[in-house]
Protein backbone atom coordinates (compact mmCIF):
# COMPACT_ATOMS: atom_id res chain seq x y z
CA UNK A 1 -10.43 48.56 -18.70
CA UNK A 2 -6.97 47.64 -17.40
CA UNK A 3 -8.23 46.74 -13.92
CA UNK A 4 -11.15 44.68 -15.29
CA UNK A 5 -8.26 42.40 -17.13
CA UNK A 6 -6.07 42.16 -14.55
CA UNK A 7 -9.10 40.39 -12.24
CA UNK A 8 -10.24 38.71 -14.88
CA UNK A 9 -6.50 37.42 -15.40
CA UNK A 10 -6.63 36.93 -11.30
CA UNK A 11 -9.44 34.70 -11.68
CA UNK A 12 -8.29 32.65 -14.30
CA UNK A 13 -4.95 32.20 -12.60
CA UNK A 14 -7.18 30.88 -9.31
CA UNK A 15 -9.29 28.59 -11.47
CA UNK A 16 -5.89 26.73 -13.28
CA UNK A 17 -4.72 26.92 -9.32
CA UNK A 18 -7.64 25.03 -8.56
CA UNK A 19 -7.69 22.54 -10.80
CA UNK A 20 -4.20 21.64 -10.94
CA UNK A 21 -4.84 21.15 -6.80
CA UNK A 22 -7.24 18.68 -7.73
CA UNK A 23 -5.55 17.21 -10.04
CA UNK A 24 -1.85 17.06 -7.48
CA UNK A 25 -4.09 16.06 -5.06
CA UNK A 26 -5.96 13.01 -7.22
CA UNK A 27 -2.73 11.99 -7.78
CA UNK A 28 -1.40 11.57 -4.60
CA UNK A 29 -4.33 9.47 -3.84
CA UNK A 30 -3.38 7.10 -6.22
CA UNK A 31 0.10 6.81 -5.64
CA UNK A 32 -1.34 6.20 -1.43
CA UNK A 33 -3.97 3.50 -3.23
CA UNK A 34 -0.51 1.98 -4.67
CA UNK A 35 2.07 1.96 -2.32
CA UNK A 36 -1.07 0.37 0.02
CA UNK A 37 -1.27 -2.52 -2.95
CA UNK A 38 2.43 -3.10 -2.86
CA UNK A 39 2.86 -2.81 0.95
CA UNK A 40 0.03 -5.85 0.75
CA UNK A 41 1.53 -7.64 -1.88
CA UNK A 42 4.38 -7.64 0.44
CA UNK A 43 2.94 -8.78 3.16
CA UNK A 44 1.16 -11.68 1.48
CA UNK A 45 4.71 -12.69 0.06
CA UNK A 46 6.53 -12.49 3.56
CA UNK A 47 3.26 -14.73 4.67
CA UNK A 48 3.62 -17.24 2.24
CA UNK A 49 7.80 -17.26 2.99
CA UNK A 50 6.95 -17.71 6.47
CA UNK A 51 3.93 -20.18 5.80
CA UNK A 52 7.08 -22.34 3.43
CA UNK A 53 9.70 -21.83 6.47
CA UNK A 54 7.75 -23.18 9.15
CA UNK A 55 6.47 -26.29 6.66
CA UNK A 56 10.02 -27.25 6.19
CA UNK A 57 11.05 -26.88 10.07
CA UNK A 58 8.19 -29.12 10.55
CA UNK A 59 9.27 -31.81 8.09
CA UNK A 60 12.94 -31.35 9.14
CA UNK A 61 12.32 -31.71 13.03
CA UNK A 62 13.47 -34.53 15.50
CA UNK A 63 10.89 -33.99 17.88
CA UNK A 64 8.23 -35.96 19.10
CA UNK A 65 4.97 -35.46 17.13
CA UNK A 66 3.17 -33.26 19.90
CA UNK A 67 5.38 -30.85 19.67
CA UNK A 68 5.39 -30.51 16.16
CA UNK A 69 1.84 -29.85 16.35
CA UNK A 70 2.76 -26.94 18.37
CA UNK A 71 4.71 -25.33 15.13
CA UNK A 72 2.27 -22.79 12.80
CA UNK A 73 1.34 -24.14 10.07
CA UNK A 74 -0.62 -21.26 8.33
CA UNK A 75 -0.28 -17.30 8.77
CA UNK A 76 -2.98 -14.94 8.10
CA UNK A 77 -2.21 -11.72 7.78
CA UNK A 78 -5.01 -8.76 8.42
C-alpha cells in the first residue's frame, strides 16, 4: 500500500513538474515576443531621430544643392 502512494505521489509530483515547465517556458516566450517589440520600437524611434537629424542638416547646410542631394533623407530599418 505504502509503495503504491509513494509512486502515485512520484507521478503527481512529475505531472505539476511538467506543467509548471510549460508554463516557465510559455512565459519566457513572451517576455522574448516583448523585449523583440521594444527592441523594434526602438529601432523605429532611433530611425525617425535619425530621419529628423539628417532633415535639419539638410536645411541648415551651405553647400551647393548637389551635394545636398547626396544627404539621406529617409532610413528604413529591416
Amino acid at each position: 500500500m505504502r509503495k503504491k502512494a509513494s509512486f502515485k505521489r512520484k507521478a503527481e509530483l512529475q505531472q505539476r513538474r511538467a506543467i509548471s515547465q510549460s508554463e516557465y517556458d510559455a512565459a519566457v516566450a513572451k517576455a522574448d515576443e516583448a523585449k523583440a517589440g521594444v527592441a523594434a520600437a526602438q529601432a523605429r524611434v532611433e530611425a525617425a531621430r535619425v530621419r529628423l537629424r539628417c532633415r535639419f542638416r539638410l536645411r541648415s547646410c551651405i553647400c551647393t544643392h548637389r551635394s545636398m542631394a547626396l544627404w539621406p533623407t529617409s532610413i528604413s530599418v529591416v
